[in-house]
C-alpha atoms as a PDB file:
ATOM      1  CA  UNK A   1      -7.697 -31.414 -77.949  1.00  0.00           C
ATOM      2  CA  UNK A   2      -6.263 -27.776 -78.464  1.00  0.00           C
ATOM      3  CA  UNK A   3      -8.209 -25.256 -76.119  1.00  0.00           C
ATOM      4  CA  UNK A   4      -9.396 -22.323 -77.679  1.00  0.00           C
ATOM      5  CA  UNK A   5      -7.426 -19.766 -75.108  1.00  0.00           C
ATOM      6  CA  UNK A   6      -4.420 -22.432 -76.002  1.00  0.00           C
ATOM      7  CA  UNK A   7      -1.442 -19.824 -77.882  1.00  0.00           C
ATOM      8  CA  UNK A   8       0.304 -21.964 -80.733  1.00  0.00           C
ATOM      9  CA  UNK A   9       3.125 -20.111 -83.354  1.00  0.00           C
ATOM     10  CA  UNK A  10       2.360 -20.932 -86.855  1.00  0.00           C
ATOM     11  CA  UNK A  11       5.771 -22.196 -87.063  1.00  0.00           C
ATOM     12  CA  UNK A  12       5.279 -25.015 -84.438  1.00  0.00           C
ATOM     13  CA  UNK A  13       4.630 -28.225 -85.334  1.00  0.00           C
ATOM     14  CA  UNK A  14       2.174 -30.795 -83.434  1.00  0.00           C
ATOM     15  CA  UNK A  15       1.596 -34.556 -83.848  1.00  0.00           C
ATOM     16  CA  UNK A  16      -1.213 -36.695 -83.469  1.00  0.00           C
ATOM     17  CA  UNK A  17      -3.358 -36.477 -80.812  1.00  0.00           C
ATOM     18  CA  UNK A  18      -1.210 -34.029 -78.909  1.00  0.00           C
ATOM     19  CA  UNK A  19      -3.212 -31.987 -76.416  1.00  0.00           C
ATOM     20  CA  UNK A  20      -2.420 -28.551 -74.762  1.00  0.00           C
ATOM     21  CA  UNK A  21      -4.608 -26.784 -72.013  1.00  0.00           C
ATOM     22  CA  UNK A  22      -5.944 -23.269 -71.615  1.00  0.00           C
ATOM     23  CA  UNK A  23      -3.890 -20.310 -71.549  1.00  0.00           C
ATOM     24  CA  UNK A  24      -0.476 -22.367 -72.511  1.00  0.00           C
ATOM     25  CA  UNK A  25       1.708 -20.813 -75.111  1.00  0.00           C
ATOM     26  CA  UNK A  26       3.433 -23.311 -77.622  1.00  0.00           C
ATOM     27  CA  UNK A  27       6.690 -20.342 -79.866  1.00  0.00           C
ATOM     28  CA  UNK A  28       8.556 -21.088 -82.567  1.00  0.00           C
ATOM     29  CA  UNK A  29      10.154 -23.479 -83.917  1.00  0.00           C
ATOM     30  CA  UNK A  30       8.756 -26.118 -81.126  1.00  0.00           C
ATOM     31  CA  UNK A  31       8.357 -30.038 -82.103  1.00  0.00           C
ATOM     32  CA  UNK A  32       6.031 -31.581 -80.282  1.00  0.00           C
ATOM     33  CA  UNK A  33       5.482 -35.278 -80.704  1.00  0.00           C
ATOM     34  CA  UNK A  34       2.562 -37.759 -80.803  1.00  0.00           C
ATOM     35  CA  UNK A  35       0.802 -37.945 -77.857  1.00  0.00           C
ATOM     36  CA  UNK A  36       1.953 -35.634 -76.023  1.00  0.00           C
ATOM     37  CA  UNK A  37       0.054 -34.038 -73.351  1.00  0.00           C
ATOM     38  CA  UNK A  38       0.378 -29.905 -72.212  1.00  0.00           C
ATOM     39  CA  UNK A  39      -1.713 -29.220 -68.844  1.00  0.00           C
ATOM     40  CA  UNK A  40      -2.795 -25.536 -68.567  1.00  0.00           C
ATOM     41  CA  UNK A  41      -0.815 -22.383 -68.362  1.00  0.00           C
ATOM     42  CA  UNK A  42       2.594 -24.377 -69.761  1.00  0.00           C
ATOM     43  CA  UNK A  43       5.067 -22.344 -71.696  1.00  0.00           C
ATOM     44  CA  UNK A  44       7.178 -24.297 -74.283  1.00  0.00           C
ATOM     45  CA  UNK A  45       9.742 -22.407 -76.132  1.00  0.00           C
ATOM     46  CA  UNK A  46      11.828 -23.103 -79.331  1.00  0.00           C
ATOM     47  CA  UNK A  47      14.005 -24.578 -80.869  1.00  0.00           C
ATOM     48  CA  UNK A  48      12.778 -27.263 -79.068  1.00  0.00           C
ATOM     49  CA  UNK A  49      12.344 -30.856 -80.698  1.00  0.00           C
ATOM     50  CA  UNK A  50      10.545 -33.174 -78.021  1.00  0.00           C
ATOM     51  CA  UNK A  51       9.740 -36.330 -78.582  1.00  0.00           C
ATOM     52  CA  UNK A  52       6.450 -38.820 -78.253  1.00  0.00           C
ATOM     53  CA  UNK A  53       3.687 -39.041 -75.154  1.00  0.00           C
ATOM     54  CA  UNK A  54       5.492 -36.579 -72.590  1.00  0.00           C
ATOM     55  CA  UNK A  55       3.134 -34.576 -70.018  1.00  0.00           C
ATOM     56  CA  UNK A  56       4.140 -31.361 -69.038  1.00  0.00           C
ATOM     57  CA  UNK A  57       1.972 -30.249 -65.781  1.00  0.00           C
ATOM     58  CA  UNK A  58       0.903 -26.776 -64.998  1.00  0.00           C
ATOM     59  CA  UNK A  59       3.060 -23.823 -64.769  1.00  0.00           C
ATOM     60  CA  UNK A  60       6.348 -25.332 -66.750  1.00  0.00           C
ATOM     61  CA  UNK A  61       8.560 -23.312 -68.267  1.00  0.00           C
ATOM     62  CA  UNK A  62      10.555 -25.362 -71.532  1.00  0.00           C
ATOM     63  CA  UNK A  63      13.386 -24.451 -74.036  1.00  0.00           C
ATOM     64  CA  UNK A  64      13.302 -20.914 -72.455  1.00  0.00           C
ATOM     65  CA  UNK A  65      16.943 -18.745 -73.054  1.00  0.00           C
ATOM     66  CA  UNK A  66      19.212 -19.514 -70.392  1.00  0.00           C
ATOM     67  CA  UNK A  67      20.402 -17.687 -67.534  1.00  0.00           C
ATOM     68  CA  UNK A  68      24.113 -18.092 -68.244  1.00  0.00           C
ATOM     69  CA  UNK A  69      25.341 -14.100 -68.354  1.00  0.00           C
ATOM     70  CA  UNK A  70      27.575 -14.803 -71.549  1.00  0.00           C
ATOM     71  CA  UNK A  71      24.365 -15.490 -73.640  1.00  0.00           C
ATOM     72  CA  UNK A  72      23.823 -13.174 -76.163  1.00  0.00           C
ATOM     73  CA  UNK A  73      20.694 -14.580 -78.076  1.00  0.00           C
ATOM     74  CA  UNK A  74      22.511 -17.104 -80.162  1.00  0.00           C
ATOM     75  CA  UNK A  75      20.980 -20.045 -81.655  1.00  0.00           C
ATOM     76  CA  UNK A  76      20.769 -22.677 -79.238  1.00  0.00           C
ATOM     77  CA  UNK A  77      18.240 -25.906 -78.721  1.00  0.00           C
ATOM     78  CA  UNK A  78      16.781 -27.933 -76.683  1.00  0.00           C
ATOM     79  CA  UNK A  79      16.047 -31.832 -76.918  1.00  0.00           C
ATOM     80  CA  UNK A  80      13.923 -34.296 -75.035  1.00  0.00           C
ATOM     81  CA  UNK A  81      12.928 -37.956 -75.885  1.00  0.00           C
ATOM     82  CA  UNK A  82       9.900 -39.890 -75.422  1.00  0.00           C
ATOM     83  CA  UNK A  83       7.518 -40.499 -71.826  1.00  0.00           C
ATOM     84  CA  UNK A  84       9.217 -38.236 -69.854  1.00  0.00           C
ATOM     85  CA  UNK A  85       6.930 -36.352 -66.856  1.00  0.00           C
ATOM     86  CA  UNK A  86       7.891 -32.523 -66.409  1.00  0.00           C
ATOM     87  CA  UNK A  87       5.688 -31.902 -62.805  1.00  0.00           C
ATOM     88  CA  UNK A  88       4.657 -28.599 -61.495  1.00  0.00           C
ATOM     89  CA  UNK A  89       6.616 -25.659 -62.008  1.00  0.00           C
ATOM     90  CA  UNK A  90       9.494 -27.715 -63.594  1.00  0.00           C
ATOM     91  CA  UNK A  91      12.055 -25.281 -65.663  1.00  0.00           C
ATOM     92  CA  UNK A  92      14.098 -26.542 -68.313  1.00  0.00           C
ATOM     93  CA  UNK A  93      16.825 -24.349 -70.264  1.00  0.00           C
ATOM     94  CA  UNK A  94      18.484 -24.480 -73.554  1.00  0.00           C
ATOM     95  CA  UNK A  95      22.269 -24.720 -74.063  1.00  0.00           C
ATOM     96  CA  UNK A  96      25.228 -22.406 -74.642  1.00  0.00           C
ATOM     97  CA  UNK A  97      27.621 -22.126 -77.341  1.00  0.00           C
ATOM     98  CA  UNK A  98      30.014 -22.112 -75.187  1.00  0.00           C
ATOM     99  CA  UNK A  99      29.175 -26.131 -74.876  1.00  0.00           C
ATOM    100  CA  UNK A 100      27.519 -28.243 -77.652  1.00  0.00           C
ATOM    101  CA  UNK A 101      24.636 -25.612 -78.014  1.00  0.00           C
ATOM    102  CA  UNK A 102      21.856 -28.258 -76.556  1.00  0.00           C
ATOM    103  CA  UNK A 103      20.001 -29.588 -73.357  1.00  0.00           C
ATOM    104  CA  UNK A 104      19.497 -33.229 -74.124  1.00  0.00           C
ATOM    105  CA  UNK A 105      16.647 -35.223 -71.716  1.00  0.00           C
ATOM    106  CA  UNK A 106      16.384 -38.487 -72.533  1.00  0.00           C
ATOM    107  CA  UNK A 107      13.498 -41.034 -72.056  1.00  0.00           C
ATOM    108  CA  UNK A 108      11.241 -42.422 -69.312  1.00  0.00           C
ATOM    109  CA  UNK A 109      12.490 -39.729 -66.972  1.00  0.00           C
ATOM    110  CA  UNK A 110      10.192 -38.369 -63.961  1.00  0.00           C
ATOM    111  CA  UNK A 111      11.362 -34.527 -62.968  1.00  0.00           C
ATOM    112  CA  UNK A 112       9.335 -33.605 -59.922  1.00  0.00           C
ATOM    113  CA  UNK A 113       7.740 -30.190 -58.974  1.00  0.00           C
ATOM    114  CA  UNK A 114       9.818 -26.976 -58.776  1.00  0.00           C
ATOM    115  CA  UNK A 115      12.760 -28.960 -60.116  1.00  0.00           C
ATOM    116  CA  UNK A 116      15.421 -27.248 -62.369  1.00  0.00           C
ATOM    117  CA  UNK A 117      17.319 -28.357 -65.315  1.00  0.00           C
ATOM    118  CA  UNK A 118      20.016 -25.654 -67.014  1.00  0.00           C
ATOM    119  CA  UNK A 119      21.725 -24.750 -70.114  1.00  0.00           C
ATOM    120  CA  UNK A 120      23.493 -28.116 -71.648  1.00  0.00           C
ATOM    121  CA  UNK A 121      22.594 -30.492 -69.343  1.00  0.00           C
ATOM    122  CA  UNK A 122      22.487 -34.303 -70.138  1.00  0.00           C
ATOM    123  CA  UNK A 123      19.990 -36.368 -68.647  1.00  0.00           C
ATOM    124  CA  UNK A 124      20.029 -40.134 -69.602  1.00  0.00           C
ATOM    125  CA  UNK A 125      17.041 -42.059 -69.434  1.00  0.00           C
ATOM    126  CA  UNK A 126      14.879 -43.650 -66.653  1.00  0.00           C
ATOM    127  CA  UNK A 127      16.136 -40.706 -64.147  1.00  0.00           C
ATOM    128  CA  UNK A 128      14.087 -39.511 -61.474  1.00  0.00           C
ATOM    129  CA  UNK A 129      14.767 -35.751 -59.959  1.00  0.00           C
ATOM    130  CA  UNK A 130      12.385 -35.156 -57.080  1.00  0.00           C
ATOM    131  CA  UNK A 131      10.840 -31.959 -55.531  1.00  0.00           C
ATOM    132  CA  UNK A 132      13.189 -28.962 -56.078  1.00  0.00           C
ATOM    133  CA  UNK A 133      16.464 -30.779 -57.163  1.00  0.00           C
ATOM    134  CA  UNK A 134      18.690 -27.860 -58.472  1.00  0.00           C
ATOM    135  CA  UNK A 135      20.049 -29.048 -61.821  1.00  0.00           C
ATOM    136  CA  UNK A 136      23.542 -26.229 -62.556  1.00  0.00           C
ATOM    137  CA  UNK A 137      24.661 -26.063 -66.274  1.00  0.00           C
ATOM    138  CA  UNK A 138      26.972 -28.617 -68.381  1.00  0.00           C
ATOM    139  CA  UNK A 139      25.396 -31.639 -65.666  1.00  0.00           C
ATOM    140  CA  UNK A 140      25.429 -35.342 -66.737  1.00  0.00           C
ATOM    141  CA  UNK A 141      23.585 -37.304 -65.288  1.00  0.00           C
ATOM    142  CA  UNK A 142      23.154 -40.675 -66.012  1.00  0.00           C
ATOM    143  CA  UNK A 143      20.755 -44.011 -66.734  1.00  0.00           C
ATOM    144  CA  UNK A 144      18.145 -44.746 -63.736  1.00  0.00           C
ATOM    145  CA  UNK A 145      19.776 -41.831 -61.262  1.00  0.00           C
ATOM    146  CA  UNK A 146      17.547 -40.664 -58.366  1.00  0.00           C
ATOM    147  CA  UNK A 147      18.420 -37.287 -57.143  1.00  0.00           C
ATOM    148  CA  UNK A 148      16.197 -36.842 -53.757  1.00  0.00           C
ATOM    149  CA  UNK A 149      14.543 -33.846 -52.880  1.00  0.00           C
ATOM    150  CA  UNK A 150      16.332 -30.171 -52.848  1.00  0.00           C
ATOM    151  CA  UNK A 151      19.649 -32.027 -54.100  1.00  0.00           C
ATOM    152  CA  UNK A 152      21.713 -28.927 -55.513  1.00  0.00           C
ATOM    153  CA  UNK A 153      23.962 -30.053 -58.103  1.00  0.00           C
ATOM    154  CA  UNK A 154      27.018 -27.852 -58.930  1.00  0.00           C
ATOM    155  CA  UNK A 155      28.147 -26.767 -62.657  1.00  0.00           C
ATOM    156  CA  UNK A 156      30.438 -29.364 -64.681  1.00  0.00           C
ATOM    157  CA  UNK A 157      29.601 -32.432 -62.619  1.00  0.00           C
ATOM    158  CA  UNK A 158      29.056 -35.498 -63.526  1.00  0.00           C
ATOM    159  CA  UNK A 159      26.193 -38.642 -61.412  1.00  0.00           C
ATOM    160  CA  UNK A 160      26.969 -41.838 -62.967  1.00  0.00           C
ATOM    161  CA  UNK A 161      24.250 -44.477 -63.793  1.00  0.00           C
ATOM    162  CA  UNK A 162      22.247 -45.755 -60.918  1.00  0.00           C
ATOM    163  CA  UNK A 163      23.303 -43.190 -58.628  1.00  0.00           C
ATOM    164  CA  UNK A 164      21.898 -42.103 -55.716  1.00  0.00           C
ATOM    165  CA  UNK A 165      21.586 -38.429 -53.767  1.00  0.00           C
ATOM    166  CA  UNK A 166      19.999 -38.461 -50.175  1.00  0.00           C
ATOM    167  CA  UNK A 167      17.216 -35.287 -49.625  1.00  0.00           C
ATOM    168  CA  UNK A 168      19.037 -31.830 -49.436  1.00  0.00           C
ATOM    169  CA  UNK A 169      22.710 -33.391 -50.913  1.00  0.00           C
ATOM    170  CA  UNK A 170      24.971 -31.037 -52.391  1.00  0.00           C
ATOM    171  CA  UNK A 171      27.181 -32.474 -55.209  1.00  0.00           C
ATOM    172  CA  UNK A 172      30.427 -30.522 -55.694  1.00  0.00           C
ATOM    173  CA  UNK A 173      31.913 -33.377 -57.245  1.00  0.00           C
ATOM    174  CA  UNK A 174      31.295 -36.429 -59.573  1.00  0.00           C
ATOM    175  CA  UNK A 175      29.226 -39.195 -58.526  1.00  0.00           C
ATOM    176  CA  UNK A 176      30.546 -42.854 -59.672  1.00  0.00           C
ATOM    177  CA  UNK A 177      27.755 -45.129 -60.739  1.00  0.00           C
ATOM    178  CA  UNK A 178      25.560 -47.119 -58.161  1.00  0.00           C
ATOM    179  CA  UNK A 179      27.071 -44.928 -55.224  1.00  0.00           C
ATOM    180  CA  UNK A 180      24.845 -43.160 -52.677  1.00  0.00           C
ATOM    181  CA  UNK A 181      25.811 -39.524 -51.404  1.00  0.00           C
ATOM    182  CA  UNK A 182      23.811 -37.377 -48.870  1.00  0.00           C
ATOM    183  CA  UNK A 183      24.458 -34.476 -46.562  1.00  0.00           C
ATOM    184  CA  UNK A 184      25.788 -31.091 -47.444  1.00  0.00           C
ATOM    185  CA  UNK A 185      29.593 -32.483 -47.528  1.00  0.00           C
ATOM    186  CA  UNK A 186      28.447 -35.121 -49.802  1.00  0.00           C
ATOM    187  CA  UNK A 187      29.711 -38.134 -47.784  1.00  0.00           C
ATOM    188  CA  UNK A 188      29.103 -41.308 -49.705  1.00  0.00           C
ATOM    189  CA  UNK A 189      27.243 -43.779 -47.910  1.00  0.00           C
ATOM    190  CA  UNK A 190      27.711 -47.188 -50.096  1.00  0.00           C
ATOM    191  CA  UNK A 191      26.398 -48.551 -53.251  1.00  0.00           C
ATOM    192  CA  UNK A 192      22.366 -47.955 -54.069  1.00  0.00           C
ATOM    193  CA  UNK A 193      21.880 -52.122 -53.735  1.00  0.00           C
ATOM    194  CA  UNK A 194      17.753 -51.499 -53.227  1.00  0.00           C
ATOM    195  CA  UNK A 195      17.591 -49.596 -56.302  1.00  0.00           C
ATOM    196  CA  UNK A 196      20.010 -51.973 -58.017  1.00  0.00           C
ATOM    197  CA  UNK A 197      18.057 -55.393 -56.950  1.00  0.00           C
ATOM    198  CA  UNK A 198      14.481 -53.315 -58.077  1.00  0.00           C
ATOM    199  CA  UNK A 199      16.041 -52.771 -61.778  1.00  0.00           C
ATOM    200  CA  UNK A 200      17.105 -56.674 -61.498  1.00  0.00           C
ATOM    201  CA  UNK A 201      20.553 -56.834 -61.080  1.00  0.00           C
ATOM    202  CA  UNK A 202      21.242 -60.036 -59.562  1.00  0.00           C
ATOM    203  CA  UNK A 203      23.104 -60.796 -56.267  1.00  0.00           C
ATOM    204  CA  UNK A 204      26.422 -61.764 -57.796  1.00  0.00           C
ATOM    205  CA  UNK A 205      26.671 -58.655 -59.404  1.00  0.00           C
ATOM    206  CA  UNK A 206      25.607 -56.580 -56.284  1.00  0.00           C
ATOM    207  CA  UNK A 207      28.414 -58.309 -54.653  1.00  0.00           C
ATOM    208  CA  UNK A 208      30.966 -57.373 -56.850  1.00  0.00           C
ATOM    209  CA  UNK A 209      29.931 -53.903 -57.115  1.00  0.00           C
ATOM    210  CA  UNK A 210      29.938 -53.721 -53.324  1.00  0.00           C
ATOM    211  CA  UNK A 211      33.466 -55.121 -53.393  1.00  0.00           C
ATOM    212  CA  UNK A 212      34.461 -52.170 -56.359  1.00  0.00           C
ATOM    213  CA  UNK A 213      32.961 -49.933 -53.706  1.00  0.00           C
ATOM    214  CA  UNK A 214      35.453 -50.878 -51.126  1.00  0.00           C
ATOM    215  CA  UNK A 215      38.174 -50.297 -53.275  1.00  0.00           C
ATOM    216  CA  UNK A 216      37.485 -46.961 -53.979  1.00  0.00           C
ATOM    217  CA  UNK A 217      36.443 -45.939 -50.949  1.00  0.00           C
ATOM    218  CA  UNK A 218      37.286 -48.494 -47.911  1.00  0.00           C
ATOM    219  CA  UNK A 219      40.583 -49.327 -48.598  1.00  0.00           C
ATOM    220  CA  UNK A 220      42.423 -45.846 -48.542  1.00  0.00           C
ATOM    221  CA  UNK A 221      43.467 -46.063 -52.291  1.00  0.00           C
ATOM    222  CA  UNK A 222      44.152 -43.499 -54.447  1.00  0.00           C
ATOM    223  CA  UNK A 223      42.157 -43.117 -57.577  1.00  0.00           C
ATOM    224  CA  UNK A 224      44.733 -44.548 -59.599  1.00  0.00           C
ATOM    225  CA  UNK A 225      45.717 -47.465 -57.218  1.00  0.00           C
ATOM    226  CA  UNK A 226      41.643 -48.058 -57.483  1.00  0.00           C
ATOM    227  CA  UNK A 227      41.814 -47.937 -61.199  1.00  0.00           C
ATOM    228  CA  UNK A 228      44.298 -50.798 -61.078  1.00  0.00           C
ATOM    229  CA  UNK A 229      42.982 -52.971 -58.718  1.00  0.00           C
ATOM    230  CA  UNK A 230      39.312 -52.517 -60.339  1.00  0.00           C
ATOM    231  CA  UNK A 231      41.071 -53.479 -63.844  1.00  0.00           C
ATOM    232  CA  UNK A 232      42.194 -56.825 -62.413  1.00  0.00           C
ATOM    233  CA  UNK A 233      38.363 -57.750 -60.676  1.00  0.00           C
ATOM    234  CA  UNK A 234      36.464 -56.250 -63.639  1.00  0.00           C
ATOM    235  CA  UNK A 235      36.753 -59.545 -65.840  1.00  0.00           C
ATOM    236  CA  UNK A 236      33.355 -60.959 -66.561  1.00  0.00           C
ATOM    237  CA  UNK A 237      31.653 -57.787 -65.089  1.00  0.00           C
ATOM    238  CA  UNK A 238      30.719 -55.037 -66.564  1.00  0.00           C
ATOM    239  CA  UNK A 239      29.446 -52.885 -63.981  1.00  0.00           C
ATOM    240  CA  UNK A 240      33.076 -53.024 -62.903  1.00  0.00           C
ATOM    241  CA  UNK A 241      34.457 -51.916 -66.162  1.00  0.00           C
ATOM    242  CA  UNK A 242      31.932 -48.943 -66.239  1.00  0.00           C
ATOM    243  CA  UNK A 243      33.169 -47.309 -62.714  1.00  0.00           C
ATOM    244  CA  UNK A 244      36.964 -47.703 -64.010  1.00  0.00           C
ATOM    245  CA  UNK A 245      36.070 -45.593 -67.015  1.00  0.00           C
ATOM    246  CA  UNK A 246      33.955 -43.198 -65.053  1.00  0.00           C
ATOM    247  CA  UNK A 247      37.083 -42.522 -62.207  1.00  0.00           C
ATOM    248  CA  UNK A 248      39.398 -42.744 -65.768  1.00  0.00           C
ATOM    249  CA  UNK A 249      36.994 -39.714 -67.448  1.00  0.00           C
ATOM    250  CA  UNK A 250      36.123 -37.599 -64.161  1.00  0.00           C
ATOM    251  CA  UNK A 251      37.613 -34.087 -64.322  1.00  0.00           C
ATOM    252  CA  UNK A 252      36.255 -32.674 -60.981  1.00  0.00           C
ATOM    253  CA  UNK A 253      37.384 -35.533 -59.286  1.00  0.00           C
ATOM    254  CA  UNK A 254      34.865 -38.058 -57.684  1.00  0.00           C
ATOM    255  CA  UNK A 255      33.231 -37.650 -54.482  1.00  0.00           C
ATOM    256  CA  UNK A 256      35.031 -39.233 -51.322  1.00  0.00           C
END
């Protein structure tokens, strides 16, 4: 399962029935999990701890220093969960001091070709970031987000769960969950109801995140007005309660 022109540290440690590809190099202090697969010419830097049955595809770079200019070789780490897909070319940093020290990347998670991930980011689970998505450092993105292709994602922000960004969106601000963005001034462009009815939310719920929508951004509200009226319709609806603490916690300010 190793190949012999494979490049392992002593000091990394492999699971069961993990298998790497010609010419990859696996450095210290790298945890790699059961099952895991490494395609050829893959580069996986440490501290890294990385979970069970995630395929990294040819050409990745993982847990390599960041490019943040106040890094000075500090101790920093990077973590990823189980089944996650890192395609083509995919680069993934470690964190900063100047944050919590880590890049977290949660489960089930599909990062497409050429996409980027930086220093202490935090990726949720069940994300998808297509073809050359542009991930900037101290990101949060969150459960079941799609970020379409080339979406450039500015420093500090924050996508909430089930979020959507259109092909070539540029986020300068946070993203509430469920909403859909696209274009370069980030217009948002409703609530994603297609991805929300695949992941088997039901129509009542749809509805009332669709009226939560309107609030926000139909009904010429401020934030705070929003938070209020959302605090009166979120009984017996969760989905509600999560956008009022996601406008409550946003520092950028949300998109609008």
């Amino acid at each position: 399962m190793i190949h012999e022109t494979a490049v392992i540290s002593p000091n990394a440690k492999l699971g069961n029935n993990v298998a790497v590809g010609p010419f990859s190099v696996i450095g210290d202090d790298v945890v790699l999990g059961d099952d895991c697969r490494v395609e050829s010419h893959v580069v996986i830097k440490g501290p890294s701890r990385i979970g069970r049955g995630n395929h990294f595809y040819q050409f990745t770079s993982i847990g390599e220093d960041c490019q943040d200019k106040k890094y000075a070789g500090e101790r920093t780490e990077l973590i990823i969960g189980d089944n996650n897909v890192f395609r083509e070319g995919v680069t993934v940093h470690r964190g900063t001091v100047q944050d919590q020290s880590v890049t977290r990347i949660g489960n089930d998670n599909l990062v497409m070709v050429n996409a980027h991930i930086a220093h202490d980011c935090v990726i949720g689970n069940g994300t998808i970031l297509a073809n050359n998505v542009a991930v900037a450092g101290h990101v949060e993105i969150g459960d079941y987000a799609i970020l379409g292709g080339t979406t450039a994602v500015h420093q500090f922000c924050k996508i909430g769960k089930h979020a959507f960004t259109g092909g070539g969106a540029i986020v300068l601000r946070d993203i509430p969950p469920f909403v859909m963005i696209s274009g370069t001034k980030h217009v948002p462009q409703g609530i994603n109801s297609e991805g929300l009815r695949r992941r088997g939310f039901g129509k009542e719920t749809i509805m009332a995140i669709k009226r939560a929508y309107k609030v926000i951004y139909r009904d010429n509200n401020t934030v705070e007005e929003a938070i209020k009226k959302l605090t009166e319709m979120a009984e017996g609806h969760p989905e509600v309660g999560m956008l009022i603490t996601f406008l409550a916690e946003s520092e950028r300010g949300i998109v609008r």
